[in-house]
Protein backbone atom coordinates (compact mmCIF):
# COMPACT_ATOMS: atom_id res chain seq x y z
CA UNK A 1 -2.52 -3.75 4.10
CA UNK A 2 0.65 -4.54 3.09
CA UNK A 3 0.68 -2.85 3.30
CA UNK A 4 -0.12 -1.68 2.89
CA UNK A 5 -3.04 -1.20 4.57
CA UNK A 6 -0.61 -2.43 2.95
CA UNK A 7 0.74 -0.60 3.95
CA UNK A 8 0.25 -0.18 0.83
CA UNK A 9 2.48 1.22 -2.90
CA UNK A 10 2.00 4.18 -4.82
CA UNK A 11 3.65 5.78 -7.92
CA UNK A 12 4.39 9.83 -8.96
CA UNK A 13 1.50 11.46 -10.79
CA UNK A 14 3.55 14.75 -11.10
CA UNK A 15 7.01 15.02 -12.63
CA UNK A 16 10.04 14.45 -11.96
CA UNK A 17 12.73 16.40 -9.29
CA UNK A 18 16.02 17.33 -9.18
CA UNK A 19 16.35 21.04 -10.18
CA UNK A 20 17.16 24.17 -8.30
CA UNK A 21 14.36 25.85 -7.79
CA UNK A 22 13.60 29.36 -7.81
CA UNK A 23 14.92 31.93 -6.32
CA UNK A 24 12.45 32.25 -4.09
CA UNK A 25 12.77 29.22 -2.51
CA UNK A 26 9.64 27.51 -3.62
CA UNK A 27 9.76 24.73 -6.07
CA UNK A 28 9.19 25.77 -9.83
CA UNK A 29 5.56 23.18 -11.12
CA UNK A 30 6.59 20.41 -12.75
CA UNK A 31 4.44 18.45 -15.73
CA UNK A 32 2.53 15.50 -14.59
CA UNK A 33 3.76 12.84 -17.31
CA UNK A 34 6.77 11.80 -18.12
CA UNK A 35 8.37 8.94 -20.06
CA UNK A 36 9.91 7.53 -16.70
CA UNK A 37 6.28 8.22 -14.85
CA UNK A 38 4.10 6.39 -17.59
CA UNK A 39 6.80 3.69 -17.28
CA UNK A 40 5.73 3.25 -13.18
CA UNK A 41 2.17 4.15 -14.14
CA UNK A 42 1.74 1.14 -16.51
CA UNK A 43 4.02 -1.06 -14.28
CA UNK A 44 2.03 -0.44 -10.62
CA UNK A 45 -1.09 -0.90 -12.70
CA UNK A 46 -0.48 -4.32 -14.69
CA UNK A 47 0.75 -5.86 -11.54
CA UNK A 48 -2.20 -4.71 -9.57
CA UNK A 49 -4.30 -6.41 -12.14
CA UNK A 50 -3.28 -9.83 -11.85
CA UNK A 51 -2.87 -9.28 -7.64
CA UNK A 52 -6.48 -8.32 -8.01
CA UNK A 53 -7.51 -11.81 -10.05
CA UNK A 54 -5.26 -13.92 -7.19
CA UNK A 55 -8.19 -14.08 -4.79
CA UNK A 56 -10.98 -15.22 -7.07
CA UNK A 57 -8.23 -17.81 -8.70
CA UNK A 58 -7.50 -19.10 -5.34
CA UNK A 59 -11.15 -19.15 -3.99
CA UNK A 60 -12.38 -21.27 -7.29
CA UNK A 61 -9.50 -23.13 -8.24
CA UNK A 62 -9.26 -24.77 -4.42
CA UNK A 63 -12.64 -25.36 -3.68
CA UNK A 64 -12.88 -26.87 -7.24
CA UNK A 65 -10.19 -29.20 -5.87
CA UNK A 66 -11.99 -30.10 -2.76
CA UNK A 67 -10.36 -27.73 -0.47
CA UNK A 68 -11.96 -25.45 2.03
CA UNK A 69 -12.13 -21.79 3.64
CA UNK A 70 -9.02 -22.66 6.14
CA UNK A 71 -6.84 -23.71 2.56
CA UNK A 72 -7.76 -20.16 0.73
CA UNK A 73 -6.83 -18.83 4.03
CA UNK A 74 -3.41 -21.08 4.32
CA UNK A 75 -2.42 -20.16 0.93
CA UNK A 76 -3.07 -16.06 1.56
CA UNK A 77 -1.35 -16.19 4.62
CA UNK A 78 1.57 -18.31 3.62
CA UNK A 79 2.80 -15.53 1.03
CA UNK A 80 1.69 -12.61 3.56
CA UNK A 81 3.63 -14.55 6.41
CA UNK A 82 6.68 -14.86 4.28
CA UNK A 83 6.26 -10.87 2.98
CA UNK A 84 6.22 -9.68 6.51
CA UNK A 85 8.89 -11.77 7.90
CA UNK A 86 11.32 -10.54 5.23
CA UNK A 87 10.38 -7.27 4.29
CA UNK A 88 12.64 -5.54 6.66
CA UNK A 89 15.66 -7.35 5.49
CA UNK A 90 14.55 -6.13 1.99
CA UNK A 91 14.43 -2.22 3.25
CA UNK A 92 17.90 -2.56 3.95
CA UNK A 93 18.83 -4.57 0.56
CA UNK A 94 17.16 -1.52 -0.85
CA UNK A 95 19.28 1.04 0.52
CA UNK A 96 22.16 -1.05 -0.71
CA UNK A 97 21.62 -1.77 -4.39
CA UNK A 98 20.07 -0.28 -7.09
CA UNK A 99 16.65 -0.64 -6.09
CA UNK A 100 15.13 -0.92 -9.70
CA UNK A 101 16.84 -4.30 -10.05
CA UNK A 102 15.88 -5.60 -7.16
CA UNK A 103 12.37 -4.91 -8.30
CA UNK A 104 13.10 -6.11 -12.04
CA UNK A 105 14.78 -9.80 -10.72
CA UNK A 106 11.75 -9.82 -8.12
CA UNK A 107 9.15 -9.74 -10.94
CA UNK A 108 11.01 -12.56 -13.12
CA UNK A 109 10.79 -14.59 -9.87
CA UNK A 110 7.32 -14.21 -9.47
CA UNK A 111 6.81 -14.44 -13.12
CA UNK A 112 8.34 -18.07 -12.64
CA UNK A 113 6.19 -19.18 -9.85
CA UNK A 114 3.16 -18.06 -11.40
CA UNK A 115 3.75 -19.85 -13.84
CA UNK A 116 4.73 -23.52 -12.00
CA UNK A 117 1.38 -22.18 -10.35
CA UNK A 118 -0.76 -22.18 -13.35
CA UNK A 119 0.60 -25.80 -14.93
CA UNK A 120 -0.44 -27.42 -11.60
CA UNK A 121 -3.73 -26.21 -12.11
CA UNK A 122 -3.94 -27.03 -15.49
CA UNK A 123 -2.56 -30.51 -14.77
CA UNK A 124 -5.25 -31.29 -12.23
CA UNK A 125 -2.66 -32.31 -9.80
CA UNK A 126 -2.84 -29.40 -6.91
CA UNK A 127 -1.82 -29.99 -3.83
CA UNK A 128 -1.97 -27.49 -0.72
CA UNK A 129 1.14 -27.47 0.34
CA UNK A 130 3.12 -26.94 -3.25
CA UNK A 131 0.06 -24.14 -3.68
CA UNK A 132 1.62 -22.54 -0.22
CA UNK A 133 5.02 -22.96 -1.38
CA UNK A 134 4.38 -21.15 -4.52
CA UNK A 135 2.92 -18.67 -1.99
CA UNK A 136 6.23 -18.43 0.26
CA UNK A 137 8.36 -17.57 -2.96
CA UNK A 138 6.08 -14.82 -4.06
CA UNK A 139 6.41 -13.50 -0.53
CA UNK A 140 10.01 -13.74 -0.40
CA UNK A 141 9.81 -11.70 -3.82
CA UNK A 142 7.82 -9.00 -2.78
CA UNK A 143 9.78 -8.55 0.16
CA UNK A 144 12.40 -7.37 -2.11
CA UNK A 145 10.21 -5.77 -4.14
CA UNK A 146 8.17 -3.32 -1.85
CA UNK A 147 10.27 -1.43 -0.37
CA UNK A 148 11.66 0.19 -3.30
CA UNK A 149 8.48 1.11 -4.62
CA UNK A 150 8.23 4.17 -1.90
CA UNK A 151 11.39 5.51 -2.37
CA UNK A 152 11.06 5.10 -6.02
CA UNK A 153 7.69 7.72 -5.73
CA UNK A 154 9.45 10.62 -4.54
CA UNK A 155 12.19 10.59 -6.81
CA UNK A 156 9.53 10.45 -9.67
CA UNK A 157 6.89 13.08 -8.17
CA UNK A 158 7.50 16.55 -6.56
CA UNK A 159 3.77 16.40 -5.57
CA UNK A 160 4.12 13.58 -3.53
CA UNK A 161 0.34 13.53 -2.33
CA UNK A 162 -0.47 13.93 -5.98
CA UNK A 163 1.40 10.78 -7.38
CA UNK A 164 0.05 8.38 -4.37
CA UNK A 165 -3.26 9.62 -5.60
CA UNK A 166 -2.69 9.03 -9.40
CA UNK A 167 -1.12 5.92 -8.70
CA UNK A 168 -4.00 4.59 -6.71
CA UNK A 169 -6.38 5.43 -9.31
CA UNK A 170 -4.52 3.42 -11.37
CA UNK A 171 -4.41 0.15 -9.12
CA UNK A 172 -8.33 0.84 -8.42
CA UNK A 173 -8.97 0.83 -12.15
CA UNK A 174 -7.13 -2.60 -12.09
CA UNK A 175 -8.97 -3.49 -8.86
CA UNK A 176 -12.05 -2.63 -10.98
CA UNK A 177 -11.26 -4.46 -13.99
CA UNK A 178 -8.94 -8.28 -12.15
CA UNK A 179 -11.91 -9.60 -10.54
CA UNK A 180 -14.42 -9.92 -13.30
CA UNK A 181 -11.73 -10.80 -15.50
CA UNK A 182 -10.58 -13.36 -13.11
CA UNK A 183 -14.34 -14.65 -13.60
CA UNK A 184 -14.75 -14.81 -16.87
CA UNK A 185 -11.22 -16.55 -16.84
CA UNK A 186 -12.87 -19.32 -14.42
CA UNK A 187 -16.00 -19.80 -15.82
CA UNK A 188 -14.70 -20.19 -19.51
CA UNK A 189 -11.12 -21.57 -19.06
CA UNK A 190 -10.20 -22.80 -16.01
CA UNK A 191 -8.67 -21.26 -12.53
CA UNK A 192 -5.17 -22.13 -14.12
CA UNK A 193 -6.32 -19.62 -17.19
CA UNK A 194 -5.70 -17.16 -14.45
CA UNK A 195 -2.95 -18.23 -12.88
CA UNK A 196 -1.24 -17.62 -16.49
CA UNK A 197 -2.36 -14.32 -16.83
CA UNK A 198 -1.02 -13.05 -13.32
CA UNK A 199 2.39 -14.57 -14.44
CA UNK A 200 2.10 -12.53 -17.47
CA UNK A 201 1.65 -9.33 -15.39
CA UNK A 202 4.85 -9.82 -13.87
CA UNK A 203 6.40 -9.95 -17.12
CA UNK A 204 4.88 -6.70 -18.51
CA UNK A 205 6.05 -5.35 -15.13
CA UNK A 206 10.05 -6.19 -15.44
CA UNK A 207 9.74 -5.04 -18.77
CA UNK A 208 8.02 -1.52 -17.94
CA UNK A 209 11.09 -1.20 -15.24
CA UNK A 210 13.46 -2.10 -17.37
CA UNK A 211 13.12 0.76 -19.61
CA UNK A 212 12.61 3.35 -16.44
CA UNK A 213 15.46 5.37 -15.68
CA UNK A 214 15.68 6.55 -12.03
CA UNK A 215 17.02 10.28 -11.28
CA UNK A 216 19.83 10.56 -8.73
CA UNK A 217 19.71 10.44 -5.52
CA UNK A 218 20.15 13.81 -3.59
CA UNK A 219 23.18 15.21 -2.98
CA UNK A 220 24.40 14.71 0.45
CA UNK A 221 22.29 11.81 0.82
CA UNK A 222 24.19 9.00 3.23
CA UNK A 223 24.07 5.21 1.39
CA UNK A 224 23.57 2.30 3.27
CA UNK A 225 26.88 0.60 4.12
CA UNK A 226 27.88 -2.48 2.07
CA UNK A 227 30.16 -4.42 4.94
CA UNK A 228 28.67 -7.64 6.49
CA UNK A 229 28.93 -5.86 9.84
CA UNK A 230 27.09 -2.49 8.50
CA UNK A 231 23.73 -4.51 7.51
CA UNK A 232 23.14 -5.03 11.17
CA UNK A 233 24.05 -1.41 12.50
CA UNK A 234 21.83 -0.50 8.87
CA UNK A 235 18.69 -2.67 10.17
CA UNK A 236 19.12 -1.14 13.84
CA UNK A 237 19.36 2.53 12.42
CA UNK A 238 16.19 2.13 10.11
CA UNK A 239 14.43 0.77 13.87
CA UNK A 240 15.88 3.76 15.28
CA UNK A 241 14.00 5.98 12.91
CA UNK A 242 10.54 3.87 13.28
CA UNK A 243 10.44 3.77 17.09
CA UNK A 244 11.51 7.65 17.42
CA UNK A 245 8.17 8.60 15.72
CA UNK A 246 5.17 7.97 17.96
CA UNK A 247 2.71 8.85 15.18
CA UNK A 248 4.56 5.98 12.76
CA UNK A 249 4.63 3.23 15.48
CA UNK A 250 1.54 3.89 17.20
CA UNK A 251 -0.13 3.23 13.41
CA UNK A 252 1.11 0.07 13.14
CA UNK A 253 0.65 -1.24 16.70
CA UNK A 254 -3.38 -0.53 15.91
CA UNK A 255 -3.12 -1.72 12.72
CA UNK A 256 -1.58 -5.49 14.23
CA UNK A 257 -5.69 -5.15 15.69
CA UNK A 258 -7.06 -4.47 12.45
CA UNK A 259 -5.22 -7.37 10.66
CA UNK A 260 -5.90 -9.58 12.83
CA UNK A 261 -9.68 -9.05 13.23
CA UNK A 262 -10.77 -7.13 10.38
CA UNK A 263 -8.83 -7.47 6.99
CA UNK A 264 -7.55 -11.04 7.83
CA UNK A 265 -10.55 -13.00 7.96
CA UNK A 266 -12.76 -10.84 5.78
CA UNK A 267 -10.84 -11.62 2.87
CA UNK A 268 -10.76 -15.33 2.65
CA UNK A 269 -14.23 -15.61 3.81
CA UNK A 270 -15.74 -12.88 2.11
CA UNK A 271 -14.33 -14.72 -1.20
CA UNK A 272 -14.95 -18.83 -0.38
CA UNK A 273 -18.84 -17.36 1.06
CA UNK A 274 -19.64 -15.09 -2.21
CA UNK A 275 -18.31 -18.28 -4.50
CA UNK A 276 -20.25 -20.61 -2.59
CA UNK A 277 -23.41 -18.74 -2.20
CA UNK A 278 -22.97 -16.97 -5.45
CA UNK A 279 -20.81 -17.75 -8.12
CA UNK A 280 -17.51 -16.86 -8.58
CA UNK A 281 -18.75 -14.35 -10.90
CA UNK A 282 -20.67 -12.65 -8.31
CA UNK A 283 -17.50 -12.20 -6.49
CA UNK A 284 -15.42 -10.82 -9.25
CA UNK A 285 -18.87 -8.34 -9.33
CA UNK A 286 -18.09 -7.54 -5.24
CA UNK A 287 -14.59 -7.24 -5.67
CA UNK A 288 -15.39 -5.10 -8.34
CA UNK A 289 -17.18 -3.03 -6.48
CA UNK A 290 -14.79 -2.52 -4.10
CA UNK A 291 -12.18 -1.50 -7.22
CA UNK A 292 -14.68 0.84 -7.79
CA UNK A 293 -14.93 2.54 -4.36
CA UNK A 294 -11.24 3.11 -4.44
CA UNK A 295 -11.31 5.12 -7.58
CA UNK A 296 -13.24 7.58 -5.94
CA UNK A 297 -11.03 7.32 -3.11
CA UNK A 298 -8.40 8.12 -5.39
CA UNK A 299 -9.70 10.60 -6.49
CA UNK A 300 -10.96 12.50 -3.45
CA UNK A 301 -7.44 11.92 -2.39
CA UNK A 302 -6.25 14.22 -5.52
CA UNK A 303 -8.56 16.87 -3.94
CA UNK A 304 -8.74 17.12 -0.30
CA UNK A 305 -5.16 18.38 0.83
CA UNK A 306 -5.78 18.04 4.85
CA UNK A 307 -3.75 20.05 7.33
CA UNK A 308 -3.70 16.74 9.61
CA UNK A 309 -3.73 13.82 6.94
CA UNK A 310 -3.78 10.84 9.36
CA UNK A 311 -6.62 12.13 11.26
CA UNK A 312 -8.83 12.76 7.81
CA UNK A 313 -7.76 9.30 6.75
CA UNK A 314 -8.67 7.56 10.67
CA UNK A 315 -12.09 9.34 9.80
CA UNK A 316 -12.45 7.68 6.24
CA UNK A 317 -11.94 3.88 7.66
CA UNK A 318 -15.31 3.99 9.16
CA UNK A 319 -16.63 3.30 5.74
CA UNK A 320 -15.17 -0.09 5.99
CA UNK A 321 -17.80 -0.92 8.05
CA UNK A 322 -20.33 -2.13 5.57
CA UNK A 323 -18.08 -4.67 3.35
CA UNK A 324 -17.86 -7.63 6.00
CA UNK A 325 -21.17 -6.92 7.49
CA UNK A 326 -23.62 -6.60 4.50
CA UNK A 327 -22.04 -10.22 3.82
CA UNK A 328 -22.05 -11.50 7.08
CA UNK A 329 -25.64 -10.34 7.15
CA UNK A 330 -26.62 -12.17 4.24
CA UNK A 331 -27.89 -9.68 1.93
CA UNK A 332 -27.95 -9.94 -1.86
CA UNK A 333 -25.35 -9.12 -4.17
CA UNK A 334 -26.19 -5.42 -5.25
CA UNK A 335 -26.37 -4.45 -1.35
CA UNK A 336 -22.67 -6.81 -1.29
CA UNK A 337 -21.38 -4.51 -3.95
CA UNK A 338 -22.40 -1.44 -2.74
CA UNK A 339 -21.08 -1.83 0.69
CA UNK A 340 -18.13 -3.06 -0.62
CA UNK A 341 -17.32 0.46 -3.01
CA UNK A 342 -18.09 2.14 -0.21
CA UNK A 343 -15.37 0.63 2.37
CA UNK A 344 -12.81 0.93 -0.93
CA UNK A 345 -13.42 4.92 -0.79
CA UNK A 346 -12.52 4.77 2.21
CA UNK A 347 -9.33 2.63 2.51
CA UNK A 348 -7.99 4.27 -0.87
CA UNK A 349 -8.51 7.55 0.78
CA UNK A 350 -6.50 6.15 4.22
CA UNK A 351 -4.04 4.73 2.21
CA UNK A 352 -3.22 7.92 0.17
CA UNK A 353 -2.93 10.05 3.55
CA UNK A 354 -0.24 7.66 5.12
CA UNK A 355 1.94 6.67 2.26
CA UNK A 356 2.38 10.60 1.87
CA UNK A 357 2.89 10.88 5.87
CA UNK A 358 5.40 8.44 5.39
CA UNK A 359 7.47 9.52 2.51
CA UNK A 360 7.24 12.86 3.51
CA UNK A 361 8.29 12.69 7.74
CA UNK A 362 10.86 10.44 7.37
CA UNK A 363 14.67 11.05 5.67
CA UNK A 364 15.38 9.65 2.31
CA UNK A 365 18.42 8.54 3.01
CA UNK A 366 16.71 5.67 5.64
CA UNK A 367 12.71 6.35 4.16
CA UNK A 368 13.38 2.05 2.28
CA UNK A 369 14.32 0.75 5.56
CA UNK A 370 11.66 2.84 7.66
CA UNK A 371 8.90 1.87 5.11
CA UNK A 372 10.04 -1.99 5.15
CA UNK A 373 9.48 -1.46 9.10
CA UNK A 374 6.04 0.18 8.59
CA UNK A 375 4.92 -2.59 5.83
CA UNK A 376 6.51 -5.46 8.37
CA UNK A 377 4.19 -4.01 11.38
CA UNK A 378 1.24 -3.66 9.43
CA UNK A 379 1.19 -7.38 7.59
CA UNK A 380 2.87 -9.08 10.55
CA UNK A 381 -0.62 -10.31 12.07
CA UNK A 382 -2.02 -10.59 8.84
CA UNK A 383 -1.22 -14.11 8.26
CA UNK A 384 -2.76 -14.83 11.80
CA UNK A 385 -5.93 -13.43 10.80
CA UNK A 386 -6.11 -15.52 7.66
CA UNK A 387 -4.96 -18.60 8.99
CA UNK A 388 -7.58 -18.42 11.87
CA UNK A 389 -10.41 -17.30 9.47
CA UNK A 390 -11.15 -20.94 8.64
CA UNK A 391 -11.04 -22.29 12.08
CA UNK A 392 -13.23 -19.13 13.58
CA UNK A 393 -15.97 -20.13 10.44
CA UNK A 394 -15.87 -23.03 11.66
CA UNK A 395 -16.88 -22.78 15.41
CA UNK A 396 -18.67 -19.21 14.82
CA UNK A 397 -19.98 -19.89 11.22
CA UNK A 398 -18.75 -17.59 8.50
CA UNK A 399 -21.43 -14.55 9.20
CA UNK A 400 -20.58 -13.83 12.72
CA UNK A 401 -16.58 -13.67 12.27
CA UNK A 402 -17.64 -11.26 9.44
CA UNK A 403 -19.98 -9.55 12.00
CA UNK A 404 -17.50 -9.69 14.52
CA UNK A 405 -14.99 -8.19 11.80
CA UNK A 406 -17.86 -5.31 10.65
CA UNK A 407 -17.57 -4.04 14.60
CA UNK A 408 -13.97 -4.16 14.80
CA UNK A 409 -13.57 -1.76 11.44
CA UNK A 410 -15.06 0.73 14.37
CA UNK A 411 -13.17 0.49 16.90
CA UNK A 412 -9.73 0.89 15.01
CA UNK A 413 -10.34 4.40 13.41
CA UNK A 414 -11.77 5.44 16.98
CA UNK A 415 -8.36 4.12 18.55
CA UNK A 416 -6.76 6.24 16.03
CA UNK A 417 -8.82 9.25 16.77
CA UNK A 418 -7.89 9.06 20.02
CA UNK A 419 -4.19 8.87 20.14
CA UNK A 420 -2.67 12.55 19.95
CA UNK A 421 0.62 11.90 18.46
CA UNK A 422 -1.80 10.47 15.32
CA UNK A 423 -4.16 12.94 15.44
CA UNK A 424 -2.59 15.82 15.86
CA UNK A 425 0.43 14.90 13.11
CA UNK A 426 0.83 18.18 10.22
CA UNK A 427 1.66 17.72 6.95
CA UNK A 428 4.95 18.43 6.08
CA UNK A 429 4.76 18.94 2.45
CA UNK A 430 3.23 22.48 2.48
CA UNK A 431 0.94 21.85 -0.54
CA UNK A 432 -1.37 21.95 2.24
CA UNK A 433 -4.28 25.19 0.99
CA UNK A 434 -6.74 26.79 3.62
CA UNK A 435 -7.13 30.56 4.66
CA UNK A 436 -4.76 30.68 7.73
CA UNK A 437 -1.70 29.48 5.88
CA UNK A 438 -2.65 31.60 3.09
CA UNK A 439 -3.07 34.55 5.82
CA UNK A 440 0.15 34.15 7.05
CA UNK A 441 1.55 34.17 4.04
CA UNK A 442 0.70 37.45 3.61
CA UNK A 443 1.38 38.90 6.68
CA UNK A 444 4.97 37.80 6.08
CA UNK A 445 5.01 39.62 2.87
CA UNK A 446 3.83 42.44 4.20
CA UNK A 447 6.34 42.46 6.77
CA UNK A 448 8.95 42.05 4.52
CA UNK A 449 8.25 45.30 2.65
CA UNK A 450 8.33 47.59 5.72
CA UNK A 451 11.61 46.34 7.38
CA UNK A 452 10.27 43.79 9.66
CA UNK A 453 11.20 40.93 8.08
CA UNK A 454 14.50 40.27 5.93
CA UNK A 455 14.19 36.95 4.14
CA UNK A 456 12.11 34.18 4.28
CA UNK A 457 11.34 32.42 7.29
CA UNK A 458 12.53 28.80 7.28
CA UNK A 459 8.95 26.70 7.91
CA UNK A 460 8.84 24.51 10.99
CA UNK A 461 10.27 20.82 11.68
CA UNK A 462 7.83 18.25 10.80
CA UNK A 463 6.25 16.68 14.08
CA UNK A 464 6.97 13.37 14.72
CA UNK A 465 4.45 13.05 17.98
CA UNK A 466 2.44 16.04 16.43
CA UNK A 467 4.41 18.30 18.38
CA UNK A 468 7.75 18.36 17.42
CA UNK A 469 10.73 16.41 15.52
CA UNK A 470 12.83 14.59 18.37
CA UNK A 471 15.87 13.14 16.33
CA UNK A 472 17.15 14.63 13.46
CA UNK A 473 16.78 17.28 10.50
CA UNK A 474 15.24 15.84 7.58
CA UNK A 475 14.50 17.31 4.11
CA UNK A 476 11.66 18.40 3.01
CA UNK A 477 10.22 18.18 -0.84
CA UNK A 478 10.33 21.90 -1.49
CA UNK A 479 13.79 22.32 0.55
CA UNK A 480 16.05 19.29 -1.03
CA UNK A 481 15.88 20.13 -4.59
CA UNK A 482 16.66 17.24 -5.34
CA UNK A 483 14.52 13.46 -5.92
CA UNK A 484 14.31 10.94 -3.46
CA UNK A 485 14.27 7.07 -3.17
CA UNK A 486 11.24 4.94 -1.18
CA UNK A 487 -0.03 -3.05 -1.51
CA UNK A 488 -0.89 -5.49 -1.08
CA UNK A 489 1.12 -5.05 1.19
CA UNK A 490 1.24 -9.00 0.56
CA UNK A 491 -2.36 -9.90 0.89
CA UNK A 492 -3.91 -6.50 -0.41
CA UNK A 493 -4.89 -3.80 1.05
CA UNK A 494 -7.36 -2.55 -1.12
């Protein structure tokens, strides 16, 4: 995660907001692409790309050198480590400045150690700890850079379900397409070949947000403060906002679990056992796969409109189960891939539901620093699973921490299940579509024509515990009129 679960990223696929609406009240369609949207588009998607080739750069180009499972796992963790340490600093840094160049100056910076990355390689001379220094300034960078990314979606997208959706098509495609390149890369160049293209990415990136051109903020909306003494009471108000949602915390308190047992290790060892065993073109083949799965993910995601999103997504992170456990089992590559396009359908699908819970329960005016909380919770025992996920392989053996990891994937979805405030959560964005709403729709009509009813009925707070909103009035998509400002999460969520 991040995030994302990466907490994850995710760009508009609809267009863009700002106008009064109707008179009616309801917000008039808008078209999907856009000059400003195609700008995101291409810029989530490049940068996913070369993300996607890290991992198979890492995996080869270290154990070419000598180096282990524990250093692939060092050199994830050091940049998730620094990503989650920072992140929350960069939600409020967010709120503060223009957030498109903070994203613009954190893509040169990663441009630049990608590349100091790529001549080390290519001189032969690599040395773990400059390769986890490297690691620490791309952290640092994305720290800056994530939280913008959700409050740029809403402020591009009036479907807001819609854009996460398109967007994570997009990084799946790239998910599809970085691994085997990465491969190819390795097997005809060398892992520095790679390390060169991923610094290229970044480039294509700050030049894609260069030319984008953000609408305005909402009217009404309350800024950040810029005093020394206001970035403190600005952190503390953005923790306010986290801790007063049940549903938001309780998300990230399971997902410290799932780091730590499931998405930390698998990732390092999945990648140093399928290059060992395999090739490191049989891993670009898994991961792949797993690009793959999330497409369809994606894609589902652009269908199913849930009433209770977080409970359809705790449903669709079962599927993870067979990724770590069809290669802890041992079986051969096609079984590999397969289980691993299954578990990305199912964390695409997660990941669409609660970036759109996110951006769509939680103000705009503090939605950077609440997301930089979310992404912070979720990564923060990231680095501890990848850093163990050496040491574990080592006393365990690499198949039974990926076992181990296989029965974990259950229990964290069945946590989920079973935690009301989670569970129980509704949409907020209305675009939900099944008979009762639809029903009552009518019935309010039909009201309205014999005298009942006068106007239109203002819809419900969004819950915050599944209940009810405890703290403040927010704004909703169809009520602001107006746009609004908001991966791997560090070491990928997928």
């Amino acid at each position: 995660m991040s995030g994302r679960p990466a907490p994850g990223g995710a760009a508009g696929g609809a267009g863009r907001r700002g106008d009064a609406g109707p008179a009616d009240g309801k917000e008039r369609a808008r078209p999907v692409w856009s000059r400003d949207f195609a700008l995101f588009f291409v810029a989530r998607a490049v940068a996913r790309l070369g993300d996607t080739m890290l991992p198979v750069a890492l995996a080869a180009g270290l154990l070419q050198h000598g180096y282990g499972a524990g250093a692939v796992g060092l050199a994830m963790a050091a940049t998730t480590a620094a990503f989650a340490g920072l992140v929350v600093f960069g939600g409020v840094i967010a709120d503060r400045f223009s957030t498109r160049r903070l994203m613009i100056g954190a893509d040169l910076v990663r441009l630049v150690a990608q590349a100091g990355a790529a001549a080390l390689f290519f001189s032969g001379h690599v040395v773990l700890w400059e390769i986890c220094a490297i690691g620490v300034v791309n952290g640092v960078a994305a720290a800056v850079f994530q939280p913008g990314v959700a409050g740029t979606v809403p402020r591009l997208a009036s479907d807001i379900q819609g854009a996460n959706g398109a967007i994570r098509i997009a990084e799946s495609a790239a998910h599809l397409a970085g691994p085997a390149v990465a491969g190819v890369l390795v097997g005809l160049a060398s892992p520095g070949g790679v390390f060169a293209a991923h610094a290229a990415t970044y480039a294509v990136s700050a030049l894609c947000l260069l030319l984008l051109r953000l609408p305005p903020l909402p009217p009404g909306t309350r800024p950040a403060g810029r005093a020394g003494g206001a970035f403190k009471a600005d952190l503390a108000d953005g923790w306010r906002e986290f801790r007063s949602r049940t549903w938001l915390w309780g998300v990230i308190a399971v997902w410290c679990l799932y780091m730590i047992a499931v998405w930390g290790p698998t990732i390092p060892l999945v990648a140093t056992e399928v290059v060992r065993e395999h090739g490191p073109g049989a891993y670009g083949l898994v991961n792949s796969a797993l690009g793959a799965g999330t497409v369809v993910g994606g894609l589902v995601a652009l269908r199913l409109r849930p009433r209770r999103m977080l409970r359809a997504g705790a449903v669709a992170l079962f599927a993870f189960l067979p990724f770590p456990a069809t290669v802890g089992a041992g079986l051969g590559v096609p079984a590999m891939a397969v289980g691993a396009a299954v578990a990305g359908a199912g964390l695409s699908f997660w990941s669409v539901m609660w970036a759109t819970s996110v951006q769509t329960q939680v103000p705009p005016d503090v939605l950077n620093r609440v997301h930089a909380y979310d992404v912070a919770g979720s990564l923060a025992m990231m680095p501890v699973g990848q850093a163990l996920a050496g040491p574990a392989a080592g006393v365990l053996g690499a198949d039974q921490v990926l076992l181990v990891a296989a029965a974990t994937s259950l229990v964290v979805p069945a946590i989920l299940l079973a935690t009301p405030a989670i569970r129980n959560l509704i949409r907020a964005d209305g675009s939900v579509v099944d008979t009762a709403v639809a029903t009552a729709t009518d019935m309010t009509a039909t009201a309205a024509t014999d005298g009942t009813v006068k106007g239109p009925r203002a819809p419900a707070a969004p819950a915050t515990d599944g209940t009810a909103e405890p703290t403040r009035a927010r704004t909703t998509p169809a009520a602001d009129g107006a746009a609004r400002e908001s991966g791997p999460a560090a070491g990928g969520t997928a």
